[in-house]
N, C-alpha and C. Protein backbone atom coordinates (compact mmCIF):
# COMPACT_ATOMS: atom_id res chain seq x y z
N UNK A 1 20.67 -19.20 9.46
CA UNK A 1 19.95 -18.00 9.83
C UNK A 1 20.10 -17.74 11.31
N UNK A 2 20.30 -16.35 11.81
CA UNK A 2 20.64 -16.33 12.74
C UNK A 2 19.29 -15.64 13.94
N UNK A 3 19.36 -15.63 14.88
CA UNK A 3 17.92 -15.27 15.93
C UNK A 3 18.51 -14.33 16.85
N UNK A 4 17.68 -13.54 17.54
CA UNK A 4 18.04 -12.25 18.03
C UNK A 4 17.65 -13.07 19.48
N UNK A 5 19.24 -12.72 19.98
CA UNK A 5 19.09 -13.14 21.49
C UNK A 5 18.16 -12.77 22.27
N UNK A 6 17.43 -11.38 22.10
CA UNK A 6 16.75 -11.24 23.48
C UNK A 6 15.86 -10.83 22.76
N UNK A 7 14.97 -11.64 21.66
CA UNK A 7 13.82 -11.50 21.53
C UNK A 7 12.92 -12.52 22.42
N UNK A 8 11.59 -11.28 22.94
CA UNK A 8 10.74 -11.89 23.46
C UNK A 8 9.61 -12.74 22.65
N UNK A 9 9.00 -13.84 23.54
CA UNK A 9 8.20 -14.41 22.85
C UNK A 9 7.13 -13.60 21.95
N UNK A 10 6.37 -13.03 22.76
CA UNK A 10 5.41 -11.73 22.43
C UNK A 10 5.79 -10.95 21.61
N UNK A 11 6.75 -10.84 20.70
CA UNK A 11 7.59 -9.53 19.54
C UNK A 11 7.31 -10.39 18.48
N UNK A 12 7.52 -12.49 18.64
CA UNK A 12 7.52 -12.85 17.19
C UNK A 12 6.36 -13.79 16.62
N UNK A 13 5.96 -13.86 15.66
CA UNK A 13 5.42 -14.09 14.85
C UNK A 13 4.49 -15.93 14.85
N UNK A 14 3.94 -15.73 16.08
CA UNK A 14 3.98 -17.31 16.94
C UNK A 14 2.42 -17.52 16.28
N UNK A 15 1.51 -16.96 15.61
CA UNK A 15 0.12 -17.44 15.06
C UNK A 15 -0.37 -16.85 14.00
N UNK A 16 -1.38 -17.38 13.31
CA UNK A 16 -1.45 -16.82 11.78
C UNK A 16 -2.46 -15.35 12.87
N UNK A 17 -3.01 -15.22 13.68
CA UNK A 17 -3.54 -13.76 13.83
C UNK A 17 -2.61 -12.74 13.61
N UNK A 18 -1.40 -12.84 14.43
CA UNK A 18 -0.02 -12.31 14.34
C UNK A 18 0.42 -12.35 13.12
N UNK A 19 0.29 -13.20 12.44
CA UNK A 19 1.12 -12.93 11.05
C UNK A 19 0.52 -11.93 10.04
N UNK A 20 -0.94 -12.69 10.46
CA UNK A 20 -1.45 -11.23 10.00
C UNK A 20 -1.77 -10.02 10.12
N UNK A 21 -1.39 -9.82 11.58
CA UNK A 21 -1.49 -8.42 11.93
C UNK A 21 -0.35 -7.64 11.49
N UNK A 22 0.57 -8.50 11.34
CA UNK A 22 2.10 -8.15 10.55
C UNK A 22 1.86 -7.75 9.15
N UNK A 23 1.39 -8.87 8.61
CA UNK A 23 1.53 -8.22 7.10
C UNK A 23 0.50 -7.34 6.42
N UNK A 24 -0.90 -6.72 7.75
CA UNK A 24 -1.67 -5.89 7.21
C UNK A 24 -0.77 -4.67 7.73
N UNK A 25 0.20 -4.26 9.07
CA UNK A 25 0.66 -3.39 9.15
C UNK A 25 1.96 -2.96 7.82
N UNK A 26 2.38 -4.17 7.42
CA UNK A 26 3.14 -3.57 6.56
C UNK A 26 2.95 -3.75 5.19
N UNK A 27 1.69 -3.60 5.05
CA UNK A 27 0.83 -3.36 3.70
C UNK A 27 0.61 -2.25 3.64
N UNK A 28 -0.03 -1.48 5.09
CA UNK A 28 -0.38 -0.32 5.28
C UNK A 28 0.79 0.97 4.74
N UNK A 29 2.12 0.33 4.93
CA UNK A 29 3.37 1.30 4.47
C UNK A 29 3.24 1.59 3.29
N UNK A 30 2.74 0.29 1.79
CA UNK A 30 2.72 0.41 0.93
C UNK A 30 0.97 1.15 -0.23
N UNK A 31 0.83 2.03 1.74
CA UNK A 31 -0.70 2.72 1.11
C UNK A 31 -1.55 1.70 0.86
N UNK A 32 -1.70 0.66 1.52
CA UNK A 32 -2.55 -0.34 1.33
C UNK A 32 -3.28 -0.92 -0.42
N UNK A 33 -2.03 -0.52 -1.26
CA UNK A 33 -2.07 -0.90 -2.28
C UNK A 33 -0.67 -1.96 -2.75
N UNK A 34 -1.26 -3.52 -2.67
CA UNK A 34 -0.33 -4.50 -3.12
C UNK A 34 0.12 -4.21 -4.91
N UNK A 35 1.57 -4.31 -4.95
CA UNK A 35 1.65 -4.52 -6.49
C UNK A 35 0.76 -5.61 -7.25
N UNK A 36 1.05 -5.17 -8.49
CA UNK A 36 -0.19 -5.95 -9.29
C UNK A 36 0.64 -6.62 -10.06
N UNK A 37 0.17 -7.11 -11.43
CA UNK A 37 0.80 -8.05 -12.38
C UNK A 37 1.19 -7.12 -13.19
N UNK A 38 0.74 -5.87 -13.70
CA UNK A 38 1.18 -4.94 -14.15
C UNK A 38 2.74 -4.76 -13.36
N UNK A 39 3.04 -4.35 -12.27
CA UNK A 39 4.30 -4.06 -11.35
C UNK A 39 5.28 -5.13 -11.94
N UNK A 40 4.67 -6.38 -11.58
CA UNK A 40 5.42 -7.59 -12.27
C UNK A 40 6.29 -7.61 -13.50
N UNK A 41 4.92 -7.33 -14.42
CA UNK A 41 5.68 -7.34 -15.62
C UNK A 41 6.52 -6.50 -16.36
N UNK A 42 6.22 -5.26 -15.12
CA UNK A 42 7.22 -4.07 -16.02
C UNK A 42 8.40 -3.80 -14.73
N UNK A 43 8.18 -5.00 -13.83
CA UNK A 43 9.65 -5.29 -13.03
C UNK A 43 9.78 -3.82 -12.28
N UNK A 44 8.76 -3.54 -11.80
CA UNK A 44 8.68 -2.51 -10.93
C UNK A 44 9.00 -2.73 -9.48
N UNK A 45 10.38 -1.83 -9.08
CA UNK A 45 11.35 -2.22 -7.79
C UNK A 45 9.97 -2.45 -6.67
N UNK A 46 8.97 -1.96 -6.61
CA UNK A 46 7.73 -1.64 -5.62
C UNK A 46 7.04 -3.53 -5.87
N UNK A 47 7.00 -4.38 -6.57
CA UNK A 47 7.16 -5.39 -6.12
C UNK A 47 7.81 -6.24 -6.09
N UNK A 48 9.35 -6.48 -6.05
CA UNK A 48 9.87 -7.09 -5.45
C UNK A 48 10.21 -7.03 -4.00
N UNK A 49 10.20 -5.77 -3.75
CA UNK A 49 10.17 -5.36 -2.04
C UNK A 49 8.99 -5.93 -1.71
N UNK A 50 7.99 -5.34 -1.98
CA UNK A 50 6.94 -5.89 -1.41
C UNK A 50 6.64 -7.63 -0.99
N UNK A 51 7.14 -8.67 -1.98
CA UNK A 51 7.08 -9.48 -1.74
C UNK A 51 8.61 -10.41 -0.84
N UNK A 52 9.03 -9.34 -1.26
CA UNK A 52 10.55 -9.84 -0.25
C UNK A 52 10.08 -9.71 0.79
N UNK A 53 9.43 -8.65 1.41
CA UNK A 53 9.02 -8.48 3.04
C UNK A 53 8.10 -9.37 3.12
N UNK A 54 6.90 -9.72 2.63
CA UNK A 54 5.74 -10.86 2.76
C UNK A 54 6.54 -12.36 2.76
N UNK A 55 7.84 -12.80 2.26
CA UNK A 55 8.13 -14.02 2.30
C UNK A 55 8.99 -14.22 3.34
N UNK A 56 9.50 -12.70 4.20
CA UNK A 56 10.32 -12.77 5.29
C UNK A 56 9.26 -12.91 6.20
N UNK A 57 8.21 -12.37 6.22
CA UNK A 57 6.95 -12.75 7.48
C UNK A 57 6.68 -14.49 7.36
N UNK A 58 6.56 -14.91 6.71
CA UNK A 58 5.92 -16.23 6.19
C UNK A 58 7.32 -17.21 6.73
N UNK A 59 8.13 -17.07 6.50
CA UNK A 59 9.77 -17.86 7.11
C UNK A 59 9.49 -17.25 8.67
N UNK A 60 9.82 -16.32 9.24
CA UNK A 60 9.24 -15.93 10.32
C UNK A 60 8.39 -16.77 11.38
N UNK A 61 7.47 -16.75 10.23
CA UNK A 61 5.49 -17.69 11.23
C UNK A 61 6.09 -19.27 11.61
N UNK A 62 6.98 -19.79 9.81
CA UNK A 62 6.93 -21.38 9.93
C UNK A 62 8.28 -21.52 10.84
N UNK A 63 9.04 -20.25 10.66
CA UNK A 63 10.60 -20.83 12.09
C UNK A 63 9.92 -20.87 12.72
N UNK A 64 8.86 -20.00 13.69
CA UNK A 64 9.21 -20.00 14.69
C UNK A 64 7.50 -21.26 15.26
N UNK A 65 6.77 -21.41 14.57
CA UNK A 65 6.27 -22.23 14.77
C UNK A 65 6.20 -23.88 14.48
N UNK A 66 6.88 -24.20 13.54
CA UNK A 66 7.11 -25.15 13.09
C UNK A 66 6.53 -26.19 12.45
N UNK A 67 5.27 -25.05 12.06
CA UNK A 67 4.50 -26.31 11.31
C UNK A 67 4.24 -27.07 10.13
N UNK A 68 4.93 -26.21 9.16
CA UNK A 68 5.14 -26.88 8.05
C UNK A 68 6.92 -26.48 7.13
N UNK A 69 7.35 -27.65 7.66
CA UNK A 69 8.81 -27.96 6.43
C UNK A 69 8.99 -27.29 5.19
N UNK A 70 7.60 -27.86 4.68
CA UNK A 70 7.61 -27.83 2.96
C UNK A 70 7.09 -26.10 2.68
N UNK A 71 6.03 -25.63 3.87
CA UNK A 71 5.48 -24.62 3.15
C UNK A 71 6.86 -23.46 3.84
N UNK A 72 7.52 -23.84 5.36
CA UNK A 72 9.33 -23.04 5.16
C UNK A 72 9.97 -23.11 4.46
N UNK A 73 10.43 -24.26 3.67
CA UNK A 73 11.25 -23.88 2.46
C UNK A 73 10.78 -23.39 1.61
N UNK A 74 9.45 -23.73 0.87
CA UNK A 74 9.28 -23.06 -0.08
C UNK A 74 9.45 -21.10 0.06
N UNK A 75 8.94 -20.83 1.36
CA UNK A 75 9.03 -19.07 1.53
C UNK A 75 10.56 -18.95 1.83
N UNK A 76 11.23 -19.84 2.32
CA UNK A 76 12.60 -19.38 2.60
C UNK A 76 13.89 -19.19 1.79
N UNK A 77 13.18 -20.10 0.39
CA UNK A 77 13.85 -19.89 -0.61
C UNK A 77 13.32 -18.82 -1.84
N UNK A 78 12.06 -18.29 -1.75
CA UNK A 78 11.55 -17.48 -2.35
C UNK A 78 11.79 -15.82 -2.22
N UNK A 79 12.58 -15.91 -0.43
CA UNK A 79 13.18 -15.21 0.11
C UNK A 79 14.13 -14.78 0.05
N UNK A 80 15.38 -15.90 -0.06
CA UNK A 80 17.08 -16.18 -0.53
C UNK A 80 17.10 -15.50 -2.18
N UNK A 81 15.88 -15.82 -2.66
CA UNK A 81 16.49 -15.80 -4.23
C UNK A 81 15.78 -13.96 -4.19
N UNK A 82 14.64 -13.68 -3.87
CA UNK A 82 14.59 -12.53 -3.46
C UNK A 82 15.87 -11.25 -3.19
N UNK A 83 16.01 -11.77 -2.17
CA UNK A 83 17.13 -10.86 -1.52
C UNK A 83 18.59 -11.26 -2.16
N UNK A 84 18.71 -12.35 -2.55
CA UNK A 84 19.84 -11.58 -3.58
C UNK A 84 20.16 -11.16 -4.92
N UNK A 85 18.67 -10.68 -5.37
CA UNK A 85 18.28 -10.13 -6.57
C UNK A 85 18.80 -8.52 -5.87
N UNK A 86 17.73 -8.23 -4.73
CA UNK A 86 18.10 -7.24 -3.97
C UNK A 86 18.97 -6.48 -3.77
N UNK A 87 19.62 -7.61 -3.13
CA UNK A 87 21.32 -7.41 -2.37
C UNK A 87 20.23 -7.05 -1.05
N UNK A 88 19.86 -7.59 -0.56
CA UNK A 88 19.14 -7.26 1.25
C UNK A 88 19.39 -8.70 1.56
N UNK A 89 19.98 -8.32 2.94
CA UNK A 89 20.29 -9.10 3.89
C UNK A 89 19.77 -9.01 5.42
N UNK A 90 18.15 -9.68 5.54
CA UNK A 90 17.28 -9.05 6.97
C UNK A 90 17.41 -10.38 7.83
N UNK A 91 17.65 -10.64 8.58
CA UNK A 91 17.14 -12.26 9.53
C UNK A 91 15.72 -11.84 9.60
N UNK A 92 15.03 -13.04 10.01
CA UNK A 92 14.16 -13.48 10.05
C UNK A 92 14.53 -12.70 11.79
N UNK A 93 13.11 -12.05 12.27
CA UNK A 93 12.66 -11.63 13.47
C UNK A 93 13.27 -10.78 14.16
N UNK A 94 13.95 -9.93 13.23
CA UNK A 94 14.94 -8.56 13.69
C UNK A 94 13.92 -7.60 13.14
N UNK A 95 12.86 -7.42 12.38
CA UNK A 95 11.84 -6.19 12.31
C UNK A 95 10.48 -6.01 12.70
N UNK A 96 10.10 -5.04 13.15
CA UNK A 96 8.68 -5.55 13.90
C UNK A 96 7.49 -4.93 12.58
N UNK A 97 6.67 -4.89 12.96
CA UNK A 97 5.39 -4.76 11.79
C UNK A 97 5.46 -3.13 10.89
N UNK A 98 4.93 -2.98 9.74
CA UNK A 98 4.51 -1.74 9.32
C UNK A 98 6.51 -1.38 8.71
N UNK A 99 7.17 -2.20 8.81
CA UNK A 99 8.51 -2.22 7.80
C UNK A 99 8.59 -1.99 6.47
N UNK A 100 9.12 -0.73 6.29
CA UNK A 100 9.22 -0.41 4.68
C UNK A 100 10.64 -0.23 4.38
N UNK A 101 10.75 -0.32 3.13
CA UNK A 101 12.51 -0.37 1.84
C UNK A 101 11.86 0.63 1.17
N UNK A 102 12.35 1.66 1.06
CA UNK A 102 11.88 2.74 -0.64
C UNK A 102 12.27 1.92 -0.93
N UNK A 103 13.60 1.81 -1.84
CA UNK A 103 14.13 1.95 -3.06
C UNK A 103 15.13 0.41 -3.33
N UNK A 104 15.49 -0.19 -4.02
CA UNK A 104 16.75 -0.93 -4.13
C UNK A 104 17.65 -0.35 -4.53
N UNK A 105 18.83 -1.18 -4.73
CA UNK A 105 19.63 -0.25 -5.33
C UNK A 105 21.35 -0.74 -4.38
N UNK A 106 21.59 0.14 -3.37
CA UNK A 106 22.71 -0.08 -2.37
C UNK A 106 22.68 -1.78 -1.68
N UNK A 107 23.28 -2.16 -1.06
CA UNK A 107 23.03 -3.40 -0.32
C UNK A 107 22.73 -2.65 1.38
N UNK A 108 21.57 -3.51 1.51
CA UNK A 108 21.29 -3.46 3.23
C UNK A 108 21.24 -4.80 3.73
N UNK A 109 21.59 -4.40 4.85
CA UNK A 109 21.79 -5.53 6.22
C UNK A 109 21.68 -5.74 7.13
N UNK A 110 20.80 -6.08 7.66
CA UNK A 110 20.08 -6.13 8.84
C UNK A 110 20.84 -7.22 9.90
N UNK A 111 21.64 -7.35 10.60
CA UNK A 111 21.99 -8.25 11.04
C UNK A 111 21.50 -9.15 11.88
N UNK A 112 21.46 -10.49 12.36
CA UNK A 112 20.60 -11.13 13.41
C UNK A 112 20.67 -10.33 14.99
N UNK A 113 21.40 -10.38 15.59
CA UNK A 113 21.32 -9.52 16.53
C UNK A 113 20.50 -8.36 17.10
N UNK A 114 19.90 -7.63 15.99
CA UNK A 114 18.77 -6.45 15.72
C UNK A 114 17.68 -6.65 16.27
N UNK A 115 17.16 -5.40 16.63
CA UNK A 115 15.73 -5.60 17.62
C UNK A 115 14.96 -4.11 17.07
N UNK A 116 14.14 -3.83 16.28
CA UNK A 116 13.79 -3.19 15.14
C UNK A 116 12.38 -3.24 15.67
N UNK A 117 11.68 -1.70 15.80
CA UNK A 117 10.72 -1.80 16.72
C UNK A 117 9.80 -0.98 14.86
N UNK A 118 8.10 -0.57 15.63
CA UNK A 118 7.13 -0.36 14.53
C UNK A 118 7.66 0.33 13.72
N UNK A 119 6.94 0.54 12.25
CA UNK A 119 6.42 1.64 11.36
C UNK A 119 8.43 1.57 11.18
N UNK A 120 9.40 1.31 10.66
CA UNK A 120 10.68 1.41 10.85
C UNK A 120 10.46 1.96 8.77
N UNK A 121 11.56 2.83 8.37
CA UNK A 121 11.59 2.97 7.24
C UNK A 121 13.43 3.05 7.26
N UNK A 122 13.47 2.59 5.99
CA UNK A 122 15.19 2.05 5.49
C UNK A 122 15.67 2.52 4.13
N UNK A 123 16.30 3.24 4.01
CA UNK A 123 16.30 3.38 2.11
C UNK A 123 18.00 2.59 2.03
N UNK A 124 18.46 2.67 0.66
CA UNK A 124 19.40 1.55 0.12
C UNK A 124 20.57 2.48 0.99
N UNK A 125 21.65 0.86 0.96
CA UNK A 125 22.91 1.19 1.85
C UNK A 125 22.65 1.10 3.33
N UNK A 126 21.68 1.11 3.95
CA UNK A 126 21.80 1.22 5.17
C UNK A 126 22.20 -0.07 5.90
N UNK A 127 23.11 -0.07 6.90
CA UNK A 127 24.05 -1.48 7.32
C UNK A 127 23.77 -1.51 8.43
N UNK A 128 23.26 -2.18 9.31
CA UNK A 128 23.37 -2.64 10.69
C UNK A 128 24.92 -3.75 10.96
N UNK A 129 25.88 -3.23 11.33
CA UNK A 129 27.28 -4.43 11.23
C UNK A 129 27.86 -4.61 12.47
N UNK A 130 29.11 -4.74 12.06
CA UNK A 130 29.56 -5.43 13.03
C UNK A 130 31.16 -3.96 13.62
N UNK A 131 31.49 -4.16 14.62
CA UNK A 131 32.43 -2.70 15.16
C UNK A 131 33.82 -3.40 14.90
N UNK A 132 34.00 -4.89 14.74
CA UNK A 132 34.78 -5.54 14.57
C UNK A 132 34.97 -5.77 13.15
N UNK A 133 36.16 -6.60 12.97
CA UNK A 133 36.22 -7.88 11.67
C UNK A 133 35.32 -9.00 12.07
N UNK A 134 35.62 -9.63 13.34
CA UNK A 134 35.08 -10.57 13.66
C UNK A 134 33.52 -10.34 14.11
N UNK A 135 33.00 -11.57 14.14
CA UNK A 135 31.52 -11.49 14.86
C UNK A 135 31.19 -11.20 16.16
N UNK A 136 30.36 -10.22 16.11
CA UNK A 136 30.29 -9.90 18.05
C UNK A 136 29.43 -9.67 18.79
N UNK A 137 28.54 -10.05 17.70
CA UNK A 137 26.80 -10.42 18.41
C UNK A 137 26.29 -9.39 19.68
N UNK A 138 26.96 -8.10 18.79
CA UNK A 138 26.54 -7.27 20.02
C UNK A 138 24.97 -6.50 19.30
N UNK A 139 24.12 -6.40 20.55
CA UNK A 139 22.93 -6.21 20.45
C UNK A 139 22.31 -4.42 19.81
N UNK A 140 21.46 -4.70 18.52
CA UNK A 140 21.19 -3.19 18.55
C UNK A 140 19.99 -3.24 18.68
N UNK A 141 19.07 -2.14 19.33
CA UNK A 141 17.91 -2.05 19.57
C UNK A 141 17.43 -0.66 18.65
N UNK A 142 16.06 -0.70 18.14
CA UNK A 142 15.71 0.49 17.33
C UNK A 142 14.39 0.43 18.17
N UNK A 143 14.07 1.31 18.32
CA UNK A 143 12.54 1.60 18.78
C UNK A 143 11.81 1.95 17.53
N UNK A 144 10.30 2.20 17.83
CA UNK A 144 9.63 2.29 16.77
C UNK A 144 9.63 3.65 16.11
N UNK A 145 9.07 3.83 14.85
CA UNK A 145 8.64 5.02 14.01
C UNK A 145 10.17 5.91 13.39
N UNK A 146 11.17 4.98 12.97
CA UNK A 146 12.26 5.47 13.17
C UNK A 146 12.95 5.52 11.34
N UNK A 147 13.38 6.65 11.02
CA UNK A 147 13.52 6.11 9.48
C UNK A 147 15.42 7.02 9.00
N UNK A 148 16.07 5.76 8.59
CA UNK A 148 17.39 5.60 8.42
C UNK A 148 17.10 5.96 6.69
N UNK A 149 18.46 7.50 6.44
CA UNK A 149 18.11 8.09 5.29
C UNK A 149 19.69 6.97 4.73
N UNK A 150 19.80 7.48 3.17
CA UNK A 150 20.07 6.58 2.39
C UNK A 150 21.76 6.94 2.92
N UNK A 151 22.14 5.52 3.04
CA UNK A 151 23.56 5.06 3.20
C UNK A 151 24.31 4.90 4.77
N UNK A 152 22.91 4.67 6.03
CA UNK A 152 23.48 4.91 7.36
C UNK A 152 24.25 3.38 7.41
N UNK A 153 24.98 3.69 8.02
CA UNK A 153 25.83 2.29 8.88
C UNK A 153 25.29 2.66 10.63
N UNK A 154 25.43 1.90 11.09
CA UNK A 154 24.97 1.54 12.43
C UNK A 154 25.78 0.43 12.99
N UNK A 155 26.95 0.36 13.83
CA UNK A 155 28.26 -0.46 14.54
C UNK A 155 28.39 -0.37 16.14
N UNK A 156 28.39 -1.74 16.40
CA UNK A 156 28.52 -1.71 17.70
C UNK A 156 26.82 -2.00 18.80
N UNK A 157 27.24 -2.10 19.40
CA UNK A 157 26.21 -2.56 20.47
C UNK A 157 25.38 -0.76 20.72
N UNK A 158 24.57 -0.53 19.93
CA UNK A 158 23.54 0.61 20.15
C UNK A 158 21.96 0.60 20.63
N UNK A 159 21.38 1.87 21.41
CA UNK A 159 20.06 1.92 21.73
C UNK A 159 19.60 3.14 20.86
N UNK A 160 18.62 2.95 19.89
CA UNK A 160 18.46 4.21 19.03
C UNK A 160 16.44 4.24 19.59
N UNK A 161 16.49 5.33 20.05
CA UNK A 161 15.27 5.76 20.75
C UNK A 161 14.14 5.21 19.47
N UNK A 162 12.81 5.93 20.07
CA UNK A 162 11.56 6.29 19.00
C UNK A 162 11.69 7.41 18.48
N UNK A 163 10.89 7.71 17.25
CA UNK A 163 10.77 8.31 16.46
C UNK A 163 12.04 9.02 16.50
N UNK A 164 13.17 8.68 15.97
CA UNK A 164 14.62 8.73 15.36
C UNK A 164 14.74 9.25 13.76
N UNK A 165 14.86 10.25 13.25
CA UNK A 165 15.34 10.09 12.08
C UNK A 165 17.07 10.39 11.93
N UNK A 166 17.64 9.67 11.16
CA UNK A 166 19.15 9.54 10.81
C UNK A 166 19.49 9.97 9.35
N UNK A 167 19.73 10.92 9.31
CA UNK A 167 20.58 11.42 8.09
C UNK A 167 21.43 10.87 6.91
N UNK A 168 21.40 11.03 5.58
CA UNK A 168 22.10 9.94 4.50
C UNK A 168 23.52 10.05 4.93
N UNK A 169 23.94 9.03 5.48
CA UNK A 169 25.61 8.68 5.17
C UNK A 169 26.19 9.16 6.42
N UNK A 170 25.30 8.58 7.78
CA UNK A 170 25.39 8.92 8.59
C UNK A 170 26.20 7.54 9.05
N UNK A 171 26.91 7.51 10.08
CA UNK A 171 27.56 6.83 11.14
C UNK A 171 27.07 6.86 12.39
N UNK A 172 26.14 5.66 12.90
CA UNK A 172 26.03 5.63 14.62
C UNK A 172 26.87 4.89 14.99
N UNK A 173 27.69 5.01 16.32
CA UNK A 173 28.65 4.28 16.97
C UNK A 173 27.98 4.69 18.40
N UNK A 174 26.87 5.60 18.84
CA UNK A 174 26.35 5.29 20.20
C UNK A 174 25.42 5.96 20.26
N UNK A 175 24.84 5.34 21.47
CA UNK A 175 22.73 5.58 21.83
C UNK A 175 22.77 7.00 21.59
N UNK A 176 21.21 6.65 21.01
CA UNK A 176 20.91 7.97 20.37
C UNK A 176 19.40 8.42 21.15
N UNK A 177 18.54 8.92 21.71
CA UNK A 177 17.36 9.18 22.29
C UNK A 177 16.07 8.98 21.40
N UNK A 178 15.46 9.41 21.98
CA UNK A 178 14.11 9.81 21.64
C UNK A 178 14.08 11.00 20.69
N UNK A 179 13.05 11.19 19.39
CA UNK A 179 12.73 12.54 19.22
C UNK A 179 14.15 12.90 18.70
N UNK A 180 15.11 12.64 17.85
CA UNK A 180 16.44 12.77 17.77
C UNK A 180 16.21 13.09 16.25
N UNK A 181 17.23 14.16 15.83
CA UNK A 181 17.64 14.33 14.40
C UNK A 181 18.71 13.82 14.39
N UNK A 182 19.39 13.12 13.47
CA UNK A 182 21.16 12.97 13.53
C UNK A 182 21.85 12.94 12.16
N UNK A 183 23.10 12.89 12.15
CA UNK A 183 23.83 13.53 10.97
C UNK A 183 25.11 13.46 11.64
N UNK A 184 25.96 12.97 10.25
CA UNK A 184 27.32 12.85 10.58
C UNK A 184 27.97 12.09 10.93
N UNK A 185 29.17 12.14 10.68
CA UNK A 185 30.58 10.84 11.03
C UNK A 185 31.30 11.09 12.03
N UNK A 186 31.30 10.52 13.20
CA UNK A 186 30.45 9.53 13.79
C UNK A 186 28.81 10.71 13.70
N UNK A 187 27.88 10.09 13.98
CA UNK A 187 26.24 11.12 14.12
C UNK A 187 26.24 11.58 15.11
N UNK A 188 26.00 12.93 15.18
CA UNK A 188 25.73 13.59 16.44
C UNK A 188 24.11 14.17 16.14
N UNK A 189 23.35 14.84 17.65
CA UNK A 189 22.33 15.08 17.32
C UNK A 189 22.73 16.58 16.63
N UNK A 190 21.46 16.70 16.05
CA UNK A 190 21.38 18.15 14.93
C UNK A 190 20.36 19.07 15.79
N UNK A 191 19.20 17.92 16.08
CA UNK A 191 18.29 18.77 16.79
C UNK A 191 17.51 18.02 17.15
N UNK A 192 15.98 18.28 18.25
CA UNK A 192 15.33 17.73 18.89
C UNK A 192 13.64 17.74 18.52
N UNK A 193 13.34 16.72 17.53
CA UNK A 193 11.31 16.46 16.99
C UNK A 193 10.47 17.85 18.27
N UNK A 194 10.07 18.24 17.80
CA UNK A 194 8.72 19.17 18.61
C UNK A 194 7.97 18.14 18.88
């Protein structure tokens, strides 16, 4: 598993107050209604996301604190088998709180490198990668309130402002602002949030 170079201490997930301020913000995405056993049993996509994101907070708390082995593996593999039911691929401490998935479906990928600020929304297909073949650990930053429509790729070392929305089947290859509409191969802006 890989760790985001220039995360600060203060962004991750270092005490159960924090953990839980994490997983009530991103409860809050899901209308502050957890799936039930009903969801379960009729294999409703709304909880397996849900608990894919709760077992990525929980791997999160025990990396980065280290206090229990047994209770990290157990979430880290509850996680693995999760996400590749999925097809999602997030590191551990590349998203910040109030993180939502509509839908499954496409494969997403969050790469380690990522720096993924509040309230972030993602629908299927969306790729955070690489500009290369090879690995190049170049850094992307998302600010908060920012929501990637279905099928964006995102390549290369980027700064994508706050409150960002990105268009389905869009291409970023460079910084994008604040308050930004975007669209298109490569994305250009469309227009500018009031």
């Amino acid at each position: 598993m890989g760790q985001f170079v220039g995360t600060n201490k203060e962004e991750m997930i270092q005490s159960r107050q924090n953990l839980k301020y994490y997983l009530l913000e991103d409860l809050k995405r899901f209308n502050n209604n957890k799936p039930n056993l009903k969801d379960r049993i009729l294999h409703n996509e709304v909880w397996y996301i849900y608990h894919y994101i709760r077992h990525l907070r929980y791997v999160e708390y025990y990396k980065n604190t280290k206090r229990s082995k047994i209770l990290f593996l157990y979430h880290w593999v509850k996680y693995k088998r999760l996400g590749f039911k999925l097809r999602f691929t997030i590191y551990p401490n590349t998203v910040g709180p109030g993180f939502r998935i509509y839908h499954t479906g496409d494969f997403v990928h969050i790469k380690p490198t990522c720096k993924i600020g509040k309230n972030c929304t993602i629908l299927p297909g969306v790729v955070f990668g690489n500009k290369y073949k090879d690995e190049d650990n170049s850094i992307v930053e998302v600010g908060d309130n920012c929501y990637f429509g279905l099928g964006v790729k995102v390549f290369g070392q980027v700064k994508i402002g706050n409150n960002v929305t990105i268009g389905a089947n869009a291409v970023v290859t460079k910084d994008i602002p604040d308050n930004a509409i975007v669209g298109g191969i490569p994305a250009k802006i469309i227009k500018f949030k009031n």
